[in-house]
Protein backbone atom coordinates (compact mmCIF):
# COMPACT_ATOMS: atom_id res chain seq x y z
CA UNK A 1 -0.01 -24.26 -15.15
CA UNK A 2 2.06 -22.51 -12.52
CA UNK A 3 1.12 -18.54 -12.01
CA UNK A 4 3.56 -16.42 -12.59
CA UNK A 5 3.56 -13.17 -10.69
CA UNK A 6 5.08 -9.70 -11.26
CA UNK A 7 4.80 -7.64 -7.57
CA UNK A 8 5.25 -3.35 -7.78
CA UNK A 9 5.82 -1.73 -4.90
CA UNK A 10 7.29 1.84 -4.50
CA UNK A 11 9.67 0.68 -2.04
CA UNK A 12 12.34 -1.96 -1.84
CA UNK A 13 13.38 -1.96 1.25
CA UNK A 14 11.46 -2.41 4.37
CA UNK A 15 9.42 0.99 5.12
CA UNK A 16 6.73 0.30 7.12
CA UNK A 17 3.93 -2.32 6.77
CA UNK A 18 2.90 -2.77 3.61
CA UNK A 19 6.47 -3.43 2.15
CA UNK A 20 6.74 -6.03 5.16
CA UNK A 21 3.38 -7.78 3.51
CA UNK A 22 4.57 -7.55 0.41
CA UNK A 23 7.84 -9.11 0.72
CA UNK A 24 6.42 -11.72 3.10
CA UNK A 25 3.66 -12.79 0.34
CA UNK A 26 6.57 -13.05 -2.35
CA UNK A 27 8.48 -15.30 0.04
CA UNK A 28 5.65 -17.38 0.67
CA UNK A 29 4.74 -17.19 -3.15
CA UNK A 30 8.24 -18.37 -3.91
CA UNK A 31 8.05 -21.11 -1.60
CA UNK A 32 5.15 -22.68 -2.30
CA UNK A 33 7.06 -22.92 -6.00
CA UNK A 34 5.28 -19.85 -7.30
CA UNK A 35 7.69 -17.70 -9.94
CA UNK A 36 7.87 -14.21 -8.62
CA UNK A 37 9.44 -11.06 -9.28
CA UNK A 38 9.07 -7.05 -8.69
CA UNK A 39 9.24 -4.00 -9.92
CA UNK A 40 10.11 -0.70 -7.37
CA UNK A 41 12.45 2.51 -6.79
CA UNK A 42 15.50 1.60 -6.84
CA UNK A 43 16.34 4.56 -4.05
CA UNK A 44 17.54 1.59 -1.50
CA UNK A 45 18.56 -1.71 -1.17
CA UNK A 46 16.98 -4.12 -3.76
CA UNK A 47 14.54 -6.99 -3.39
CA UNK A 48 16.32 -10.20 -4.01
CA UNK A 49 14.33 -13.58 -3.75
CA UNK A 50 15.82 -16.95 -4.85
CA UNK A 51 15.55 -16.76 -8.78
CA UNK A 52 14.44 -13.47 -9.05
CA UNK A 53 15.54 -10.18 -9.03
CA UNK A 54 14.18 -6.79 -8.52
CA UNK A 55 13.69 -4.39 -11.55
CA UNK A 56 14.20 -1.02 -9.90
CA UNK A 57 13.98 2.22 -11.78
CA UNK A 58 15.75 5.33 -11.09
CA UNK A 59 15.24 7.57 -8.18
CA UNK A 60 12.58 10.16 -9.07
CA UNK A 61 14.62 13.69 -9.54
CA UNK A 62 12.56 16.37 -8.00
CA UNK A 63 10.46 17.16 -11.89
CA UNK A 64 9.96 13.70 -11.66
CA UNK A 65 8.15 13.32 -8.85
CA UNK A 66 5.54 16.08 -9.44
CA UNK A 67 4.83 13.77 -13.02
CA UNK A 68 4.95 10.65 -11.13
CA UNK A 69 1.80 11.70 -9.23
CA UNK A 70 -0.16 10.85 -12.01
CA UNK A 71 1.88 9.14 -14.83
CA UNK A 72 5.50 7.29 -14.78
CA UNK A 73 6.85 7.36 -17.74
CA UNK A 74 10.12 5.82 -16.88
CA UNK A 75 8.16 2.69 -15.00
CA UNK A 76 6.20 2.38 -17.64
CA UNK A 77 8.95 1.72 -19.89
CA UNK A 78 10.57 0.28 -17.77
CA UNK A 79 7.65 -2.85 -17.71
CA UNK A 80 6.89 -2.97 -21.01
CA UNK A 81 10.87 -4.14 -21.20
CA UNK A 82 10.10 -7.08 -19.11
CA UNK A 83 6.95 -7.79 -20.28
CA UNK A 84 8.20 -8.06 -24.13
CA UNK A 85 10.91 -10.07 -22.47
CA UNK A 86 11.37 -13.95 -21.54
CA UNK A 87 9.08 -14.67 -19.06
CA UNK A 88 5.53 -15.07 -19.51
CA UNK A 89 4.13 -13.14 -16.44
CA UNK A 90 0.33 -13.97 -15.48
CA UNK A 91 -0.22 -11.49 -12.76
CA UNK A 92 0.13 -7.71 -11.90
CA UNK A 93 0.29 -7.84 -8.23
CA UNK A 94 0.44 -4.00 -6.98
CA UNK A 95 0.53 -2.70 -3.59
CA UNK A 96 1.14 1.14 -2.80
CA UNK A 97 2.46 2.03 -6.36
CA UNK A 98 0.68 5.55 -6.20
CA UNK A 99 3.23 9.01 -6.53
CA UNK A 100 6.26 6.89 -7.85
CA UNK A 101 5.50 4.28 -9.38
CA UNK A 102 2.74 5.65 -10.34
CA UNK A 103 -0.71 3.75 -11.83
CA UNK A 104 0.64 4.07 -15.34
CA UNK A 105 1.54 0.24 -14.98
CA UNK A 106 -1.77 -0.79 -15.14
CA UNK A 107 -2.12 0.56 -18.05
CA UNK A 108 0.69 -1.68 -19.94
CA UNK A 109 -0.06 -4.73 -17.87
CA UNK A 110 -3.42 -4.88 -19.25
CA UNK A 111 -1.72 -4.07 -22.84
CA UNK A 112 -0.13 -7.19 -22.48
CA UNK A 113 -2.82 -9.43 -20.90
CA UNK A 114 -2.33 -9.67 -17.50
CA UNK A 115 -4.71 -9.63 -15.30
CA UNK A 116 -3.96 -6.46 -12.52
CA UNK A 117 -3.93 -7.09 -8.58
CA UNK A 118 -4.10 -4.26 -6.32
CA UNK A 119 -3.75 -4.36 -2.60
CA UNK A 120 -5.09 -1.17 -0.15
CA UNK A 121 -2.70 -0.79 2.76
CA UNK A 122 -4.75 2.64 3.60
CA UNK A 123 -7.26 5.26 2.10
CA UNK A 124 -5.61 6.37 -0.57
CA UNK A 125 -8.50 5.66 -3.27
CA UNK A 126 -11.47 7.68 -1.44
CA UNK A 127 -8.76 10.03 0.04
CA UNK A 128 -6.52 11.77 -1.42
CA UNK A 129 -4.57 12.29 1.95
CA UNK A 130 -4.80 8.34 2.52
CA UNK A 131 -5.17 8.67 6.33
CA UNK A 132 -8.91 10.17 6.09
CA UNK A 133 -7.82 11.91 9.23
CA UNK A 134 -8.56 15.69 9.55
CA UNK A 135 -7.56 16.89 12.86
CA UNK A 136 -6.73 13.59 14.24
CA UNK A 137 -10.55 12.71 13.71
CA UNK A 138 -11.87 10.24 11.47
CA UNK A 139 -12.90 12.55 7.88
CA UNK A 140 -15.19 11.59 4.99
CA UNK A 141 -15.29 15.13 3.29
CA UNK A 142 -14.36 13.66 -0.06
CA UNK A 143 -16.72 10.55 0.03
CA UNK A 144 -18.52 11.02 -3.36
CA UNK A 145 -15.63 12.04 -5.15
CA UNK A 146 -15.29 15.12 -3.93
CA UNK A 147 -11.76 15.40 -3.45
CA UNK A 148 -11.74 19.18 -3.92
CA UNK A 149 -12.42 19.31 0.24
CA UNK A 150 -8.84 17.96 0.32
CA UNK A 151 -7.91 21.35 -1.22
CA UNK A 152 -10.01 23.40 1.43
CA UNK A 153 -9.04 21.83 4.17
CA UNK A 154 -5.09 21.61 3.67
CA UNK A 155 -4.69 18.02 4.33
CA UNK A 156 -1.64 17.50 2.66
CA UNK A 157 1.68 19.19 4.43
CA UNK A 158 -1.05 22.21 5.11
CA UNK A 159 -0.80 23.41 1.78
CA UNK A 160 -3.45 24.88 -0.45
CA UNK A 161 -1.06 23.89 -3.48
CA UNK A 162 0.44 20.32 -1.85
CA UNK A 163 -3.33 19.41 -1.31
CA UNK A 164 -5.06 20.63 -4.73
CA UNK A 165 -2.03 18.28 -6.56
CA UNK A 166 -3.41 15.18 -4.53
CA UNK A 167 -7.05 16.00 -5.49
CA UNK A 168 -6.25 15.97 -8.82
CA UNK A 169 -4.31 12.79 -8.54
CA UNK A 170 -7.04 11.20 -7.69
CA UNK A 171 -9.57 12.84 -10.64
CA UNK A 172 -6.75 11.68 -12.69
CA UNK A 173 -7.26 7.64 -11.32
CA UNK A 174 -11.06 7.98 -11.84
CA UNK A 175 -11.71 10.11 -15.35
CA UNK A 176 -8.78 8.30 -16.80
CA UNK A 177 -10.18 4.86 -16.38
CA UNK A 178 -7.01 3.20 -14.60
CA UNK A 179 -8.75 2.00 -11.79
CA UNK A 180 -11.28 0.49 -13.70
CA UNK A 181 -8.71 -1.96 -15.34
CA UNK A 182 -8.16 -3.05 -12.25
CA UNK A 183 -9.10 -7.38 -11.25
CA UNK A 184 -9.09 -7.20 -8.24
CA UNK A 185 -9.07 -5.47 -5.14
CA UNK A 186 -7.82 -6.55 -1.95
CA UNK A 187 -8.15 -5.27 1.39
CA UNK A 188 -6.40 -6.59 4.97
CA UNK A 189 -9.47 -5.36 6.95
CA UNK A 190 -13.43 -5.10 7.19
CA UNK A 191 -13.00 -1.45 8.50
CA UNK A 192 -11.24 -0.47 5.31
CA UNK A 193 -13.92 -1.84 3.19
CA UNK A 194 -16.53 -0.76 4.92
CA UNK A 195 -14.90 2.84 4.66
CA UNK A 196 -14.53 2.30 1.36
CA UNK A 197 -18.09 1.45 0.93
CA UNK A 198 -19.23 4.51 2.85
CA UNK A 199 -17.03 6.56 0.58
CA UNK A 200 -18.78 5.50 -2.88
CA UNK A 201 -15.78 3.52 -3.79
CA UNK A 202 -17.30 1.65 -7.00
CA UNK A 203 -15.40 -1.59 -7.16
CA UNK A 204 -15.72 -4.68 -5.41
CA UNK A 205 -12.95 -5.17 -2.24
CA UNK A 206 -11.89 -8.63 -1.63
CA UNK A 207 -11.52 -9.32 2.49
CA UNK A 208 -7.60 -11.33 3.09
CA UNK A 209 -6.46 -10.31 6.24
CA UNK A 210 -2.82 -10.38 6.45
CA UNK A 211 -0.57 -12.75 8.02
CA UNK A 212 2.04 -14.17 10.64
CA UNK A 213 4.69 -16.31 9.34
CA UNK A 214 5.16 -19.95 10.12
CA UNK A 215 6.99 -19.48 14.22
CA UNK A 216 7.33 -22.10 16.76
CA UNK A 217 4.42 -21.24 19.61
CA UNK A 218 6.53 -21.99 22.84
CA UNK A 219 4.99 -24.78 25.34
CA UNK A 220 3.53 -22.06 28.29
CA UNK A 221 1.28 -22.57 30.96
CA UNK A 222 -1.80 -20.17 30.79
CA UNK A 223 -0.48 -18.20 34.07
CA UNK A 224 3.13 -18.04 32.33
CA UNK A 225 1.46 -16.56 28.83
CA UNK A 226 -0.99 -13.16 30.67
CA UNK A 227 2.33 -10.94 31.89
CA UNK A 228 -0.66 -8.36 32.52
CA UNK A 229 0.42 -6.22 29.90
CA UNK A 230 -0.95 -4.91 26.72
CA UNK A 231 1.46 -4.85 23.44
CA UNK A 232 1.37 -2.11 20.23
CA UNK A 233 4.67 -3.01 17.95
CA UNK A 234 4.23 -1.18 14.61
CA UNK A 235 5.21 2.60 13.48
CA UNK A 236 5.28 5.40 15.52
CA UNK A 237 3.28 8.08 13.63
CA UNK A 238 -0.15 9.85 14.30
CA UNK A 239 -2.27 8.35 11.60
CA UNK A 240 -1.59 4.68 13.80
CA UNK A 241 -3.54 6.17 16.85
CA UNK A 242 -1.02 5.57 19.01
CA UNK A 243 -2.28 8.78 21.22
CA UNK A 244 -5.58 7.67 21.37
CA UNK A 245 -3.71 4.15 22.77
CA UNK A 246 -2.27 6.24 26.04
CA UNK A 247 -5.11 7.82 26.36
CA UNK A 248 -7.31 4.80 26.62
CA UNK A 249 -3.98 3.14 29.20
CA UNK A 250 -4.26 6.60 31.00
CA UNK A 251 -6.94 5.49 33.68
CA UNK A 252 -6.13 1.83 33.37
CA UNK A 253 -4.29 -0.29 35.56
CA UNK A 254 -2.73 -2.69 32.89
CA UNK A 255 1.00 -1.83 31.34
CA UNK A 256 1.34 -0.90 27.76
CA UNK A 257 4.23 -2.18 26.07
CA UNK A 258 5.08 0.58 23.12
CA UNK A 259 7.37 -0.98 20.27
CA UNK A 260 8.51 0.51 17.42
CA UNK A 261 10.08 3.61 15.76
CA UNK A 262 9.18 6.85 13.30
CA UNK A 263 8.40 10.22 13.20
């Protein structure tokens, strides 16, 4: 019988990286004859595959979005609807559905019987800052579960108060049992996991790295392919090490290729 699969991502429209996975997986799904669909924001332009269209709730108003850190009611809702509706959906496939979306989905997936599917595109689950950066240094303060140090240290917008709501976001995802409902975890890389691991994350972490699509490799001689340059193409922003990247080209005599854009 063919799967059918129901994706959630906060976003629909292309953000960064993970919404460029998790388009590119529903494409493939779709080809490959798979019956997708998705649930997001609806605070851009909306995800439309072949046969399927997006199911976007309404922009978060500013109350909204302090609730949405730990419960969605209007996403909620808003699956239930489609899950009491037509088609019989198989899968929960989630990707970065925490603060707006918001983990309440699980929840009602598993009301209905399907089984739940969550991706990690960063730290988010041992961290309440998701970058598990503090001072541009790799940070496991809150390995253990104690997310309190996010508090003390003011890792979110250096704020006692912005940090001590993420902390309890995350208390909220343990004590309340969501992430335990979850299948199946997925993660794109080893380092991740083994962060993860390190952190007292207690759920298994499948490794699937992600993907290229299907492109034609061009017919080049081995002198014609090494340009003796080094490329990064991805976001511009601090948590992607992009400093540490000059720093490392500083002394070298290769060219770095930057491409990209963001803060």
């Amino acid at each position: 019988m063919d799967k059918k699969i129901l994706f959630a991502h906060n976003y629909a429209y292309l953000r960064g990286g993970s919404e460029k996975v998790c388009f590119d997986e529903m494409k493939i799904l779709e080809a490959h004859g798979v019956f997708v669909d998705s649930i997001s924001v609806n605070d851009a332009t909306s995800i439309r595959m072949n046969g399927a269209v997006a199911n976007n709730i309404s922009e978060p108003t500013t109350v909204d979005r302090l609730a949405n850190l730990f419960w969605n009611r209007k996403s909620r809702a808003m699956l239930d609807r489609i899950l009491n509706g037509k088609v019989d959906y198989d899968i929960l496939h989630a990707h970065n559905i925490y603060g707006r979306l918001s983990h309440s989905l699980v929840s009602v997936a598993k009301k209905h019987g399907l089984k739940v599917v969550v991706t990690l595109h960063d730290m988010k689950y041992v961290c309440p800052h998701y970058t598990a950066l503090n001072n541009n240094n790799l940070c496991s303060d809150c390995s253990g579960g104690r997310f309190y140090k996010a508090s003390i240290n003011k890792c979110h917008k250096d704020s006692y108060v912005a940090s001590t709501l993420i902390s309890f976001e995350l208390y909220f995802l343990y004590y309340s049992g969501l992430l335990s409902l979850v299948d199946e975890f997925i993660s794109p890389s080893k380092f991740l996991i083994d962060y993860y691991k390190k952190s007292g994350f207690p759920f298994n972490i499948n490794y699937i790295p992600n993907f290229l699509p299907d492109m034609e490799k061009p017919n080049l001689k081995n002198e014609e392919i090494d340009k003796g340059y080094y490329l990064y193409v991805g976001r511009l922003s601090y948590e992607k090490g992009v400093m540490t990247l000059l720093k490392a080209f500083k002394k070298n005599r290769r060219k770095l290729i930057i491409i990209g854009d963001g803060p």
